[in-house]
Protein backbone atom coordinates (compact mmCIF):
# COMPACT_ATOMS: atom_id res chain seq x y z
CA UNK A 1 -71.20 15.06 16.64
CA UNK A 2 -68.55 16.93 18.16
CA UNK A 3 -65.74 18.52 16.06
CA UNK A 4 -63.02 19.51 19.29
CA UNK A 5 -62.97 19.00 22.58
CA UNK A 6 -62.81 21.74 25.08
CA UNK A 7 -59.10 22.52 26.50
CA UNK A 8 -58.32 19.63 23.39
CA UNK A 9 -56.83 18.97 20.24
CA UNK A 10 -59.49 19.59 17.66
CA UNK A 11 -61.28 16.56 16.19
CA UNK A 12 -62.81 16.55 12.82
CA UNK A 13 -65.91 14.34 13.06
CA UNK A 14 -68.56 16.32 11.20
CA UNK A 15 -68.39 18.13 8.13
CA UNK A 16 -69.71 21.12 8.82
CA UNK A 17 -66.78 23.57 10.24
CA UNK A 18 -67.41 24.32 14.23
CA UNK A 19 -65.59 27.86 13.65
CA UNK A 20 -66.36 28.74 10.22
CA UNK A 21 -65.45 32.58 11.30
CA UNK A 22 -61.71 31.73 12.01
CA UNK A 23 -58.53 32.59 9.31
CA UNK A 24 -55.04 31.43 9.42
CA UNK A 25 -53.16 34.63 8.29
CA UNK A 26 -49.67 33.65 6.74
CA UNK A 27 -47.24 36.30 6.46
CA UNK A 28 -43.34 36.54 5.63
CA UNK A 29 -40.62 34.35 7.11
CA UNK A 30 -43.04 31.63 7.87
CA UNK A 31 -44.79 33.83 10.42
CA UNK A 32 -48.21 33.58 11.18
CA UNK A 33 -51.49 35.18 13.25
CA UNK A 34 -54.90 34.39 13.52
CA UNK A 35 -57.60 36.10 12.23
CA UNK A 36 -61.45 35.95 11.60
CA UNK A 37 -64.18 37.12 9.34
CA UNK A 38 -66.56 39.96 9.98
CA UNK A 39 -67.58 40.17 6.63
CA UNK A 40 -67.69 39.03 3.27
CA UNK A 41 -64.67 41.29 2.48
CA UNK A 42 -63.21 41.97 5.61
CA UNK A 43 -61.01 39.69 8.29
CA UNK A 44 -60.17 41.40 12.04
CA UNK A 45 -57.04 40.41 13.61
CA UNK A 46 -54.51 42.40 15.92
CA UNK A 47 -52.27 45.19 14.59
CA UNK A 48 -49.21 43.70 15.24
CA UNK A 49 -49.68 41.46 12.62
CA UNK A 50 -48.63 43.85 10.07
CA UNK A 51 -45.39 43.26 11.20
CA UNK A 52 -45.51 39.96 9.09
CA UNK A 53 -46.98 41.54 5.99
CA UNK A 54 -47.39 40.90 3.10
CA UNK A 55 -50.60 38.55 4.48
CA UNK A 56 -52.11 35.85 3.21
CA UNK A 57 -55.62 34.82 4.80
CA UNK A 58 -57.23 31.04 4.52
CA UNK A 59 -60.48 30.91 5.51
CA UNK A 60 -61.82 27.69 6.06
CA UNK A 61 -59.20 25.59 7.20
CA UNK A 62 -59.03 22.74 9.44
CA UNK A 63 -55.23 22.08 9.29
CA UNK A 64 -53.37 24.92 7.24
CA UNK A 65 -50.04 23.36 6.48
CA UNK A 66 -52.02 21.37 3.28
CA UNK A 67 -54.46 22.11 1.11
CA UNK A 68 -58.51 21.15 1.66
CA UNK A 69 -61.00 21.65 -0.64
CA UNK A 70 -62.54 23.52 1.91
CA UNK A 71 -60.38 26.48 1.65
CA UNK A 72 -60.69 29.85 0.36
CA UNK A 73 -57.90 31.48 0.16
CA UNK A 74 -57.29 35.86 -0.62
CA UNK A 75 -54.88 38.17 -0.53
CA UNK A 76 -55.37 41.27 1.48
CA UNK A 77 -56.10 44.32 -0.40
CA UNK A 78 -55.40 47.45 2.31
CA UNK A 79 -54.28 47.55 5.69
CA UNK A 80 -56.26 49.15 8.52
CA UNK A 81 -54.46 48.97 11.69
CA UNK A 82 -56.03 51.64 14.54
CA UNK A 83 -54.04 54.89 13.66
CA UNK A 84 -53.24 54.84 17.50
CA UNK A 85 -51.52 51.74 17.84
CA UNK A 86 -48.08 51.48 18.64
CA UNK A 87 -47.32 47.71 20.87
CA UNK A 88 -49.78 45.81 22.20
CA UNK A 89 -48.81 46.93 25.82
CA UNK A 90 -50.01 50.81 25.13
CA UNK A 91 -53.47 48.70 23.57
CA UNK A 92 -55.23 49.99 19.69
CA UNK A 93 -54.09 45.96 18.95
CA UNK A 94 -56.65 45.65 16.37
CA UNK A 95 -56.45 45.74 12.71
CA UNK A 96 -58.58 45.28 9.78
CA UNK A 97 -57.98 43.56 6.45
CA UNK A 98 -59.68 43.97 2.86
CA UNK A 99 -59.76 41.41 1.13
CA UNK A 100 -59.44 41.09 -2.40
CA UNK A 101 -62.51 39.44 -3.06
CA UNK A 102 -65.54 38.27 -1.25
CA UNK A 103 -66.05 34.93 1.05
CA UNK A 104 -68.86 32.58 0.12
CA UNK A 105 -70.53 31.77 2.86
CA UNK A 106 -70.61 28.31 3.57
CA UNK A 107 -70.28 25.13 6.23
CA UNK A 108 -66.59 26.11 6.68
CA UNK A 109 -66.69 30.09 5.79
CA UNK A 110 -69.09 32.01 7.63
CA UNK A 111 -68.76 35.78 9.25
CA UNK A 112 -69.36 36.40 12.66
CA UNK A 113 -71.27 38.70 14.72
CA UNK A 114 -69.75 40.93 17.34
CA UNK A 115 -70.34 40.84 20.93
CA UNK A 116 -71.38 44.31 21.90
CA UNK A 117 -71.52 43.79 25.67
CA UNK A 118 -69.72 46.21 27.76
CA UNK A 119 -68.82 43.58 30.09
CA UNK A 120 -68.59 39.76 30.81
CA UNK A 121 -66.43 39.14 34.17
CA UNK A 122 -66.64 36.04 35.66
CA UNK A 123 -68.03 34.41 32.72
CA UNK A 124 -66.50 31.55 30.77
CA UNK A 125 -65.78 32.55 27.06
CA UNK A 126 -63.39 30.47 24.83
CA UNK A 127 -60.66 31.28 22.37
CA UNK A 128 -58.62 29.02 19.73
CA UNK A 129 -55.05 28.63 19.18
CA UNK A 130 -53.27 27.61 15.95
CA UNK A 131 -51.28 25.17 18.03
CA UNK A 132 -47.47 24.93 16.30
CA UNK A 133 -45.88 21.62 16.90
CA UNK A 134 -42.88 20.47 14.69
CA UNK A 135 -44.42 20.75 11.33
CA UNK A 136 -47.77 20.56 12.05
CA UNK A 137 -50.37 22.88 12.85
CA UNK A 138 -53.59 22.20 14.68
CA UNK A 139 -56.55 23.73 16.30
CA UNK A 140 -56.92 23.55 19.47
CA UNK A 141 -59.37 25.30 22.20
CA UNK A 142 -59.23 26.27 25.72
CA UNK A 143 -62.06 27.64 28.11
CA UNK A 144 -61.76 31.53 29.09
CA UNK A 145 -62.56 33.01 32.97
CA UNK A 146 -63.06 36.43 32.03
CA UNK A 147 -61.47 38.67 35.23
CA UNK A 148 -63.86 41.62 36.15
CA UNK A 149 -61.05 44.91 35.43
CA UNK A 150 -60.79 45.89 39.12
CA UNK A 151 -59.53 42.66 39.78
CA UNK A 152 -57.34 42.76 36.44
CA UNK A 153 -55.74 46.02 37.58
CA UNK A 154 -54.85 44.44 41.28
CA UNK A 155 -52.95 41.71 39.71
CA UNK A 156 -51.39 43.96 36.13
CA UNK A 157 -51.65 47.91 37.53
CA UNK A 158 -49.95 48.49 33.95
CA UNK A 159 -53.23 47.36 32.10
CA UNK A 160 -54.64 50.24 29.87
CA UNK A 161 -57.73 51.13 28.83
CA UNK A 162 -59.89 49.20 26.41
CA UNK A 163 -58.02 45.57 27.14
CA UNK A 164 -59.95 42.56 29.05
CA UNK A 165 -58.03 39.98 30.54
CA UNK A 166 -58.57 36.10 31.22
CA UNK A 167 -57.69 33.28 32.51
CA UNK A 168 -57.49 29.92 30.01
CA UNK A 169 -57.79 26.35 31.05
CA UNK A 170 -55.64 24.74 29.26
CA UNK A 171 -53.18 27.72 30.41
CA UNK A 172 -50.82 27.29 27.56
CA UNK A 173 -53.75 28.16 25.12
CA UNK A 174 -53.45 30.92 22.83
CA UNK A 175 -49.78 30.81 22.28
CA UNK A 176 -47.84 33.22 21.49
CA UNK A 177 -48.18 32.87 17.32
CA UNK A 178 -51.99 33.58 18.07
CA UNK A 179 -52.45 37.38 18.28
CA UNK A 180 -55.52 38.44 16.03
CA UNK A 181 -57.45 35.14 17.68
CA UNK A 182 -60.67 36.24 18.61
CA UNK A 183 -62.03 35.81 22.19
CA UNK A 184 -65.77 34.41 21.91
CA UNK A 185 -68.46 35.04 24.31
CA UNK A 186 -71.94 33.95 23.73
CA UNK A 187 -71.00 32.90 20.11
CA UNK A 188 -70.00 36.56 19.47
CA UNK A 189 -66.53 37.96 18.98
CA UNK A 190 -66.02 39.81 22.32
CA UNK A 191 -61.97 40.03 22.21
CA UNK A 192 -59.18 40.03 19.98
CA UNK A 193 -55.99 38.00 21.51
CA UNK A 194 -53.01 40.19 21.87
CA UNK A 195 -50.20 39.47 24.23
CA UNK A 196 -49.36 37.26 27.49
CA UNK A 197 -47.46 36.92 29.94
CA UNK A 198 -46.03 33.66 31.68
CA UNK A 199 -47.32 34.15 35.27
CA UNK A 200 -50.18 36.74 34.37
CA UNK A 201 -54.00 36.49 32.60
CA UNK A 202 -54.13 36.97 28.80
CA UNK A 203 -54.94 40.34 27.51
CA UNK A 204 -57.34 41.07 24.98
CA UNK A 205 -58.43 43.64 22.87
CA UNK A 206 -62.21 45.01 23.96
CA UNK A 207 -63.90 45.12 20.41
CA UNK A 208 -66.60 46.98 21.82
CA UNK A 209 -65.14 49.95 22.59
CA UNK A 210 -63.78 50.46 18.77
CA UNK A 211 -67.09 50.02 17.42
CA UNK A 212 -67.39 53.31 16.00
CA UNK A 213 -63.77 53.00 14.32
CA UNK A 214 -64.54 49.71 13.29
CA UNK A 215 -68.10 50.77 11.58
CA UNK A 216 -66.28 53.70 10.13
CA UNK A 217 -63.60 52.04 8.28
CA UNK A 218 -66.13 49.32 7.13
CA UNK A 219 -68.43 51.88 5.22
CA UNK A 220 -65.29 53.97 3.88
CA UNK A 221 -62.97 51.89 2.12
């Protein structure tokens, strides 16, 4: 049984969570940014997230404005965003969270491998959006066209180092309240969502080229 539909609203027709990796981080003001597990203890998102700290990160959820038993909710114990970001236009948009406790791993919680490709244009990837509509919020999916980074730079010039971009089908899809969404390729977590513009591709953060930073911080704190 099928859980969403592709470029759809999300359906829940099986129990078992189709994106067990993803977190709803809630910050201040009723601001919000996606997330997802790479660990028991640890949830990746983009930097400019901590705009909205203090965060609070639900795992497991299929629609986060209420409560399901399915949830598994934590507090995040230190910030560490990439000591070189500074806006998600000069790129570092990535940011990791300790949590305050562990995940269990379950049908609906489950971490997710990275992606560790150097490249992937022209294929079709998919990302998520926490879709915001009047006082709802639901999960919704659209297909990704990766665009090879020649072809990127013809169409942005601006577009720095270590950032893939994409075209999504739906096009609305991830919205703006979706930075820290992670871009999946092959079942992997190839990109992290981080800003858009209205006529132009997505832009994503390339999680392989911080695999060293992200490896370091992981065995430090």
């Amino acid at each position: 049984m099928e859980w969403r539909e592709r470029g759809g609203e999300a359906k829940a027709a099986s129990r078992t969570h189709p994106t067990p990796y993803l977190a709803y981080l809630k910050g201040k003001d009723n601001h919000s940014c996606g997330g997802f597990l790479v660990a028991p203890g640890w949830v990746m998102t983009a930097a400019q997230c901590l705009m909205h700290k203090p965060l609070t990160v639900i795992l497991g959820a299929h629609r986060p404005q209420s409560r399901e038993g399915s949830w598994q909710t934590f507090e995040v114990k230190e910030y560490h965003p990439h000591p070189a970001f500074t806006n998600p236009k000069k790129g570092n948009d990535i940011l990791l969270l300790k949590l305050n406790g562990s995940a269990t791993s379950n049908d609906h919680v489950r971490p997710i491998c990275f992606d560790k490709s150097k490249g992937h244009g022209g294929d079709e990837c998919y990302v998520f959006s926490w879709s915001h509509r009047t006082n709802t919020v639901t999960l919704r999916e659209a297909a990704v066209t990766i665009i090879k980074r020649r072809d990127c730079l013809n169409l942005y010039p601006g577009l720095v180092d270590k950032m893939i971009c994409g075209r999504s089908k739906p096009s609305g899809i991830p919205e703006k309240g979706d930075a820290g969404n992670p871009l999946i390729c092959n079942n992997k977590a190839y990109g992290i969502f981080s800003y858009r513009h209205s006529n132009w591709p997505v832009f994503y953060t390339h999680i392989f080229d911080y695999h060293s930073w992200v490896n370091s911080v992981l065995k430090s704190a």
